[in-house]
N, C-alpha and C. Protein backbone atom coordinates (compact mmCIF):
# COMPACT_ATOMS: atom_id res chain seq x y z
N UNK A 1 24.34 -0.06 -10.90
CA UNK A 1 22.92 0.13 -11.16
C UNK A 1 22.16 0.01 -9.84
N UNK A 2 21.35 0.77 -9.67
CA UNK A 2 20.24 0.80 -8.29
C UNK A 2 19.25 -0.15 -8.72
N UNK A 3 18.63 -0.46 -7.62
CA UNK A 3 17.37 -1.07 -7.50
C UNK A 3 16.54 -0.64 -6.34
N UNK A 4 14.76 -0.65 -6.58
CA UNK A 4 14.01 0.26 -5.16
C UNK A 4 13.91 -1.13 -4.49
N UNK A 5 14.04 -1.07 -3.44
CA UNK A 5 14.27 -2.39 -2.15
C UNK A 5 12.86 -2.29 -1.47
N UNK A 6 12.98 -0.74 -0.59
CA UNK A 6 11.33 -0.68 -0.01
C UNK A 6 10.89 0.26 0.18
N UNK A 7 9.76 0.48 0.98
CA UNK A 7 9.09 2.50 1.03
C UNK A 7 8.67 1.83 2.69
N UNK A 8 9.41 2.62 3.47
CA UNK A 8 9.10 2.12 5.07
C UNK A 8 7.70 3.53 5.47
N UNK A 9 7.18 2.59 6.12
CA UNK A 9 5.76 3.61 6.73
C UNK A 9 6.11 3.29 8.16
N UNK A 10 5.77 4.24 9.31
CA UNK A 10 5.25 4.04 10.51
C UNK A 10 3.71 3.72 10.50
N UNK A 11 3.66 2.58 11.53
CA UNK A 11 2.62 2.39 11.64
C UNK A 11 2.36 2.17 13.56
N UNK A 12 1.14 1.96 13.68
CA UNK A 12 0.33 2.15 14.94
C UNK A 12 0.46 0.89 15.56
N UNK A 13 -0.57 -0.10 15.03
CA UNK A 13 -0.88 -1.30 15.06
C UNK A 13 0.03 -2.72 14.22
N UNK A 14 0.68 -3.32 14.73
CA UNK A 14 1.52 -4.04 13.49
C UNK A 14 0.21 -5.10 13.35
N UNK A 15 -0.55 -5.67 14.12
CA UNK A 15 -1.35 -6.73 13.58
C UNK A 15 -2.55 -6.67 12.61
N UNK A 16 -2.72 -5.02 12.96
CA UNK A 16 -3.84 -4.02 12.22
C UNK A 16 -3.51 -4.18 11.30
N UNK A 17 -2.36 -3.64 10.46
CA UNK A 17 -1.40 -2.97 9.74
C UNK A 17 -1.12 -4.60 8.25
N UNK A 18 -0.77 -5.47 8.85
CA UNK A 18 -0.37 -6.90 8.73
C UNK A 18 -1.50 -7.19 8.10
N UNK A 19 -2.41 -7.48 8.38
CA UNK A 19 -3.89 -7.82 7.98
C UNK A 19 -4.32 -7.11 7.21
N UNK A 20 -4.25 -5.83 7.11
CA UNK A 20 -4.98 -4.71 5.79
C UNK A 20 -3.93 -5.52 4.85
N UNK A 21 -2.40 -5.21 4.92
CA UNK A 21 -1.95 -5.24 3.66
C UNK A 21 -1.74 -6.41 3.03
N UNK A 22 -2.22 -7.80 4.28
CA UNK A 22 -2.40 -9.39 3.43
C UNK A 22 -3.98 -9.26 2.65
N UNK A 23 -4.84 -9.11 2.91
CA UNK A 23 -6.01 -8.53 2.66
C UNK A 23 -6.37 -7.69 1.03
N UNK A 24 -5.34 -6.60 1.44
CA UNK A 24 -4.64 -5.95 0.59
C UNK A 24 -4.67 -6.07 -1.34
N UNK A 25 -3.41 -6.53 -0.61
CA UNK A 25 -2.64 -6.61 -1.68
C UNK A 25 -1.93 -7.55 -1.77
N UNK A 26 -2.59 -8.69 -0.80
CA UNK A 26 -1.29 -10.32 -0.81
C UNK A 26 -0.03 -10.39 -0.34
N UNK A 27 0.53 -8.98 0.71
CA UNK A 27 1.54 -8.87 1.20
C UNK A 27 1.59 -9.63 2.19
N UNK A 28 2.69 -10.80 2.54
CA UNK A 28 2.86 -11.11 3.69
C UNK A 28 4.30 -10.94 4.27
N UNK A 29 4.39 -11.18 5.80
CA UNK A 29 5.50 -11.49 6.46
C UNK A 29 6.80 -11.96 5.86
N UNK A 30 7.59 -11.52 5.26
CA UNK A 30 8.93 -12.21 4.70
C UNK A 30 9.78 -11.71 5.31
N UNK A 31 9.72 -11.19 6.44
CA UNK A 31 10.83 -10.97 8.13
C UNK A 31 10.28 -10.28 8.44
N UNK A 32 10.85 -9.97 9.64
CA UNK A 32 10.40 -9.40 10.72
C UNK A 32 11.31 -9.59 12.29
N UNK A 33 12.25 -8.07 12.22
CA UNK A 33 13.02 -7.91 13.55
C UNK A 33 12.39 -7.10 14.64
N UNK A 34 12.11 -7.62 15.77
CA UNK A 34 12.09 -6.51 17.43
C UNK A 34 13.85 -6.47 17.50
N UNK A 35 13.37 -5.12 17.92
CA UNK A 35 14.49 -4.50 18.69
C UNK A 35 14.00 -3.61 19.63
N UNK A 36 14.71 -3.04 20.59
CA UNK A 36 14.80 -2.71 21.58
C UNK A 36 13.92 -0.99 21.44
N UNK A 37 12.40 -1.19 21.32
CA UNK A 37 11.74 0.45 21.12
C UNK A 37 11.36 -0.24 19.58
N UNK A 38 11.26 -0.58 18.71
CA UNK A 38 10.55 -1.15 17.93
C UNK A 38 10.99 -2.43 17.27
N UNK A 39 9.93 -2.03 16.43
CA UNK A 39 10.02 -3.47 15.17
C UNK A 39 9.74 -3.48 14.08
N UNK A 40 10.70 -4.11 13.02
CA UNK A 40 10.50 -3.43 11.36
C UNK A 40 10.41 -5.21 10.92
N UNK A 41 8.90 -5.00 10.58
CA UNK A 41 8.34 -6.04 9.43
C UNK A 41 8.51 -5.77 8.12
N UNK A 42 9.11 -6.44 7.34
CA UNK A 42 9.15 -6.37 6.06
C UNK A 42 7.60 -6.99 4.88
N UNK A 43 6.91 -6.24 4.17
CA UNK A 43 5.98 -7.58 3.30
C UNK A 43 6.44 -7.40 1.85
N UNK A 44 6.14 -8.64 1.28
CA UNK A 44 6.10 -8.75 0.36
C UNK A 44 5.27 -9.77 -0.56
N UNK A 45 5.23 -10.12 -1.59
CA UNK A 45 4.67 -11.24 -2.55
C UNK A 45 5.45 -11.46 -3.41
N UNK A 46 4.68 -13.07 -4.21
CA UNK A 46 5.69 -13.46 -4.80
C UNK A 46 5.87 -12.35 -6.61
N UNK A 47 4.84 -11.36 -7.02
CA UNK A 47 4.95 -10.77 -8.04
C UNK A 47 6.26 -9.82 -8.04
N UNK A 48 6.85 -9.71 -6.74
CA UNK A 48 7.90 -9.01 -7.09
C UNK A 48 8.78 -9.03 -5.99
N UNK A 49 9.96 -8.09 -5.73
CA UNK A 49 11.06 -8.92 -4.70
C UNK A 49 10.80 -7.36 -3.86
N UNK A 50 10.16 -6.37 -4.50
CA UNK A 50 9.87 -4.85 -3.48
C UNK A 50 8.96 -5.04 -2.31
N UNK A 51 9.88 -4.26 -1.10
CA UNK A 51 8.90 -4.39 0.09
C UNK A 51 8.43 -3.47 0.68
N UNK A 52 7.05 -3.37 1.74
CA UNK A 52 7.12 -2.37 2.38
C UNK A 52 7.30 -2.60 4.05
N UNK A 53 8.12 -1.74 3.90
CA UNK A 53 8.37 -1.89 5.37
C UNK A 53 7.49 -0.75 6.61
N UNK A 54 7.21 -2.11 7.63
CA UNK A 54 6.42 -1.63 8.62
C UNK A 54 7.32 -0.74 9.59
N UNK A 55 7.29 0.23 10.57
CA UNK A 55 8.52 0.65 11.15
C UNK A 55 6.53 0.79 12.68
N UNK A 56 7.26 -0.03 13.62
CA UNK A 56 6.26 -0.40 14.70
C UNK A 56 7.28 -0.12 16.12
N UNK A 57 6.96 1.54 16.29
CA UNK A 57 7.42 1.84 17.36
C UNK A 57 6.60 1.43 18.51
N UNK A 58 7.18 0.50 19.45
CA UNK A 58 6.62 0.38 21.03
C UNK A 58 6.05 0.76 22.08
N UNK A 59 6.74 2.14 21.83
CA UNK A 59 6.22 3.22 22.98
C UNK A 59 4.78 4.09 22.55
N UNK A 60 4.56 4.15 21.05
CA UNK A 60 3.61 5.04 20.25
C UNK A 60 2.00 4.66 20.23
N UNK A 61 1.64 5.86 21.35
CA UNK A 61 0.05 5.29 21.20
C UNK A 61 -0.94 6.13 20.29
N UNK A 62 -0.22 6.99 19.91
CA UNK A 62 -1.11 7.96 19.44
C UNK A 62 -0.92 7.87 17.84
N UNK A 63 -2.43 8.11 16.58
CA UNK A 63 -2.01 7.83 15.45
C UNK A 63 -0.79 8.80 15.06
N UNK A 64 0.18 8.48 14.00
CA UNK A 64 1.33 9.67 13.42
C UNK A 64 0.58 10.68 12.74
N UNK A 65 0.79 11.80 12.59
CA UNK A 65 0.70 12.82 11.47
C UNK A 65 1.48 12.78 10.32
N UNK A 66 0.58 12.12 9.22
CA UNK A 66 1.10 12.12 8.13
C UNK A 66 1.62 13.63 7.63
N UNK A 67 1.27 15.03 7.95
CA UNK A 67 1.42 15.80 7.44
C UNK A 67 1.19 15.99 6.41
N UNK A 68 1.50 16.74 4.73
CA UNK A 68 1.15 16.97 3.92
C UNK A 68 2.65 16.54 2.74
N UNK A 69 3.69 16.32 3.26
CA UNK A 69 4.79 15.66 2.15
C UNK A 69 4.68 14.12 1.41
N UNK A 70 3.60 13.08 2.58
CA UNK A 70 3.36 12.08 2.46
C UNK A 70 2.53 12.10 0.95
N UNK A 71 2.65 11.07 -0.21
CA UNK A 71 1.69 11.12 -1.33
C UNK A 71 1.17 9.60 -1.17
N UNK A 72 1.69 9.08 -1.67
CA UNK A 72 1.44 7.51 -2.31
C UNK A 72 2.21 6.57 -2.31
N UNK A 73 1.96 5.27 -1.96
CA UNK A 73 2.44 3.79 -2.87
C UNK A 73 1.24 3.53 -4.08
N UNK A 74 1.83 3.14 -4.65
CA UNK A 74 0.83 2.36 -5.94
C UNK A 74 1.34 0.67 -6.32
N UNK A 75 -0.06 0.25 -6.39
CA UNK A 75 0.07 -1.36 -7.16
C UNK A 75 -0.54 -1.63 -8.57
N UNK A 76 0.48 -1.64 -9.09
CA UNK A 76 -0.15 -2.70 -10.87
C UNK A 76 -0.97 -3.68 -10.46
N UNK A 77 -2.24 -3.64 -11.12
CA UNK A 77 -3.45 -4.93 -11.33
C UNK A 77 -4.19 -5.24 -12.88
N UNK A 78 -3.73 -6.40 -12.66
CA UNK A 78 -4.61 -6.38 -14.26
C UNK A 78 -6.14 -6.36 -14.51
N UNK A 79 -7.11 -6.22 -12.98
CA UNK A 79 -8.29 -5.90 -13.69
C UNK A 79 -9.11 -5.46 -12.18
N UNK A 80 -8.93 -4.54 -12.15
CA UNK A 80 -8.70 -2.97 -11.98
C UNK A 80 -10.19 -3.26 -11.37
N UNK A 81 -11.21 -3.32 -11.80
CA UNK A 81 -13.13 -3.37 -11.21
C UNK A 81 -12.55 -4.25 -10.53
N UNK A 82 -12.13 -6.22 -10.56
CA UNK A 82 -12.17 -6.56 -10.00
C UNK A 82 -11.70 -6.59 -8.10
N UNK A 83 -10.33 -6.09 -8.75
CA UNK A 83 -9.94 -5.50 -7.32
C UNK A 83 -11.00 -4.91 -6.34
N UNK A 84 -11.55 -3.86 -7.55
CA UNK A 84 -12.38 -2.42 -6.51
C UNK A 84 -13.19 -3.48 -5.64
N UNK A 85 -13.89 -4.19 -6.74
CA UNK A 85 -15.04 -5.67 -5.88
C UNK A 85 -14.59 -5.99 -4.74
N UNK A 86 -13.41 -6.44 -5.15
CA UNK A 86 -13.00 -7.04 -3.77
C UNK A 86 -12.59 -6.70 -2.95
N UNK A 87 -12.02 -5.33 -2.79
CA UNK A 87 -11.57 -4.51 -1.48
C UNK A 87 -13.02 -4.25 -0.91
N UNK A 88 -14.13 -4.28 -1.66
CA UNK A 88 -15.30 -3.61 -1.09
C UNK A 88 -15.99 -4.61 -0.41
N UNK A 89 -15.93 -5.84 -1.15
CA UNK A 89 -16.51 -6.72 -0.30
C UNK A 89 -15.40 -7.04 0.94
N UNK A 90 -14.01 -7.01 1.32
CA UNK A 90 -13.46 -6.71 2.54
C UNK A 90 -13.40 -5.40 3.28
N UNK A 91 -14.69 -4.68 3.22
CA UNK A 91 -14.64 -3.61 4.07
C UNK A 91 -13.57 -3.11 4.13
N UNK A 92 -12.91 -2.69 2.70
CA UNK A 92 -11.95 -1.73 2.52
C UNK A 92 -11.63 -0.02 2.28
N UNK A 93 -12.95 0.08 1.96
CA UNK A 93 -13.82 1.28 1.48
C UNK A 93 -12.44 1.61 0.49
N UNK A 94 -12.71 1.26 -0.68
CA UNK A 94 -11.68 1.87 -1.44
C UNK A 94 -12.65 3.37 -2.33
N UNK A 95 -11.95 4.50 -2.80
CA UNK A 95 -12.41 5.30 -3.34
C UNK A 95 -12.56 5.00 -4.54
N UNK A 96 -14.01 5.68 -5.03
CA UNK A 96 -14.09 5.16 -6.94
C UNK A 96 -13.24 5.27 -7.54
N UNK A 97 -13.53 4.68 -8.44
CA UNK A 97 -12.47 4.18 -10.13
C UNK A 97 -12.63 5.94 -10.69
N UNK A 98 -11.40 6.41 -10.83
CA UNK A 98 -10.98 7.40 -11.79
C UNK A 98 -10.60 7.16 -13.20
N UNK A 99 -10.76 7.92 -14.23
CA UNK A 99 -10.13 7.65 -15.21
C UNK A 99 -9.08 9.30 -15.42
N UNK A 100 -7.81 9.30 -15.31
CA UNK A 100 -6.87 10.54 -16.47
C UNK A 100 -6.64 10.60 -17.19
N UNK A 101 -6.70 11.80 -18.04
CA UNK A 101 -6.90 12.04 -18.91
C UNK A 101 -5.39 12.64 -19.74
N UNK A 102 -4.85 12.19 -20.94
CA UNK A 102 -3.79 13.32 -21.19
C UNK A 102 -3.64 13.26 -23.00
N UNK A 103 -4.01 14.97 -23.61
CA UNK A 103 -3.49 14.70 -24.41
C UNK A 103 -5.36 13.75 -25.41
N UNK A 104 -6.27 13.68 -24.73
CA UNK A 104 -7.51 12.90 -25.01
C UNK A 104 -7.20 11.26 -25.07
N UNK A 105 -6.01 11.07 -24.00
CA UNK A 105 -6.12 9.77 -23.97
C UNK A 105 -5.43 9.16 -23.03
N UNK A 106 -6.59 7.92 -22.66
CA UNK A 106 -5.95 7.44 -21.09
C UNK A 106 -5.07 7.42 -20.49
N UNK A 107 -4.38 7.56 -19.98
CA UNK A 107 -3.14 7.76 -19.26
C UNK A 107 -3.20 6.57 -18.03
N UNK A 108 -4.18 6.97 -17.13
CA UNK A 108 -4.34 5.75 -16.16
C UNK A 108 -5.40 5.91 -15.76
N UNK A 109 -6.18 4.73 -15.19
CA UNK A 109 -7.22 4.18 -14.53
C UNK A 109 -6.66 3.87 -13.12
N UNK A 110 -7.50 4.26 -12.11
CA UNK A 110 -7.16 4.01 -10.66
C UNK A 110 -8.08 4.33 -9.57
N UNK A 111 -7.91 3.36 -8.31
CA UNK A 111 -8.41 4.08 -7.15
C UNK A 111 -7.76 4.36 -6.47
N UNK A 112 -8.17 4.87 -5.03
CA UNK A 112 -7.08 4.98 -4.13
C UNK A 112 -8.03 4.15 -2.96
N UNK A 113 -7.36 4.04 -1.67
CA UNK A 113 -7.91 3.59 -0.80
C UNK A 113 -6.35 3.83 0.70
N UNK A 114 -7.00 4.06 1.66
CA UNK A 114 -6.22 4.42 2.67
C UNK A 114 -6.08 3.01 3.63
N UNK A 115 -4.97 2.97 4.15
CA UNK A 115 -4.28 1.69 5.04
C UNK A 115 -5.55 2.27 6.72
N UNK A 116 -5.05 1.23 7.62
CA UNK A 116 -5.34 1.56 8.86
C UNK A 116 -4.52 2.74 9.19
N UNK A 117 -3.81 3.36 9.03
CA UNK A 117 -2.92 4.87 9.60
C UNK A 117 -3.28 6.44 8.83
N UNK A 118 -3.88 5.58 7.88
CA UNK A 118 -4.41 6.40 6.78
C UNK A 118 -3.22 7.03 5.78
N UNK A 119 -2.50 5.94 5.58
CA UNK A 119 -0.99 6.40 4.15
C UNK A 119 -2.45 5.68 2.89
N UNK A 120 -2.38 6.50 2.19
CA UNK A 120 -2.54 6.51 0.74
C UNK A 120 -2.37 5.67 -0.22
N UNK A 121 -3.04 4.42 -0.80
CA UNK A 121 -2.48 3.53 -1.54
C UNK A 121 -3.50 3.30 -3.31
N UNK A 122 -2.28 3.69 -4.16
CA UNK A 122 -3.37 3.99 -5.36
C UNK A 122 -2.71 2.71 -6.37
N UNK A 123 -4.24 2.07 -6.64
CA UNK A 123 -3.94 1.26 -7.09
C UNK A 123 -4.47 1.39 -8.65
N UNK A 124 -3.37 0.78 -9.96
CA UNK A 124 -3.68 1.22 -11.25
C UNK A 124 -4.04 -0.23 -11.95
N UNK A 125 -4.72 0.32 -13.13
CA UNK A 125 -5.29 -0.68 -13.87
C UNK A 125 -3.91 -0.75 -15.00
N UNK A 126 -3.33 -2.05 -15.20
CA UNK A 126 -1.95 -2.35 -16.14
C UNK A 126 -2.82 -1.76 -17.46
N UNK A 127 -1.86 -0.71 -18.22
CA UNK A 127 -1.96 -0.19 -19.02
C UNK A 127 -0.64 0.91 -19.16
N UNK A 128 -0.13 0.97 -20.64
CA UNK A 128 0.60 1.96 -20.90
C UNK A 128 2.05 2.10 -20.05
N UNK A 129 2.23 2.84 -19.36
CA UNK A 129 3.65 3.44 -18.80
C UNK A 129 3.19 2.51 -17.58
N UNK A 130 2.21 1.81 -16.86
CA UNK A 130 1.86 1.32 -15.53
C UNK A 130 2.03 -0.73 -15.77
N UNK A 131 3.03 -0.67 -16.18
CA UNK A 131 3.13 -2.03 -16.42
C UNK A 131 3.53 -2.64 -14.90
């Protein structure tokens, strides 16, 4: 049987980067290797054992091009306004609350809001298939 371990992003800034996603989403430091041309931070919390991993190349000054294959991470929250509140009051600029539609009935509630690199992070209100 598989299990998802992590979704690695490049990022720019690791201290930038570190701080949005404690800020975040309560991710912190649960390792973190340098090696020789970069360094891969792992975060996580205690709601679950999935991480994302930072990939903090050394030499890289310029932001990455996400290009257009890049979509999403998403986080389960159980109350969904409150979050929005509070990313907003941390100068998170998260994007408004959506509601989808399927079928004439909710499917999911969500925002999105972009990291410092600008990867995509949509966060859902616990409901239905989004447990």
């Amino acid at each position: 049987m598989t299990k998802a371990a992590h979704s690695m992003i490049r990022v720019l800034d690791e201290s930038r980067s570190v701080d949005f996603y404690s800020k975040a989403f309560g991710l912190e430091v649960a390792d973190r290797f340098p090696f020789d041309g970069f360094t891969l931070v792992y975060l996580r919390n205690g709601s679950s054992d999935f991480e994302v991993e930072l990939t903090v190349n050394h030499d890289r000054t310029e932001p990455y091009d996400l290009g257009n294959g890049y979509g999403h991470i998403a986080f389960v929250v159980d109350d969904l306004e409150a979050e929005h509140q509070r990313f907003e009051s941390l100068g998170l600029k998260p994007n408004p609350i959506k509601e989808f539609m399927r079928d004439g009935a909710l499917l999911a509630k969500f925002f999105f809001v972009q990291d410092p690199d600008g990867y995509k992070i949509e966060m859902i209100q616990r409901h239905g298939r989004y447990q």
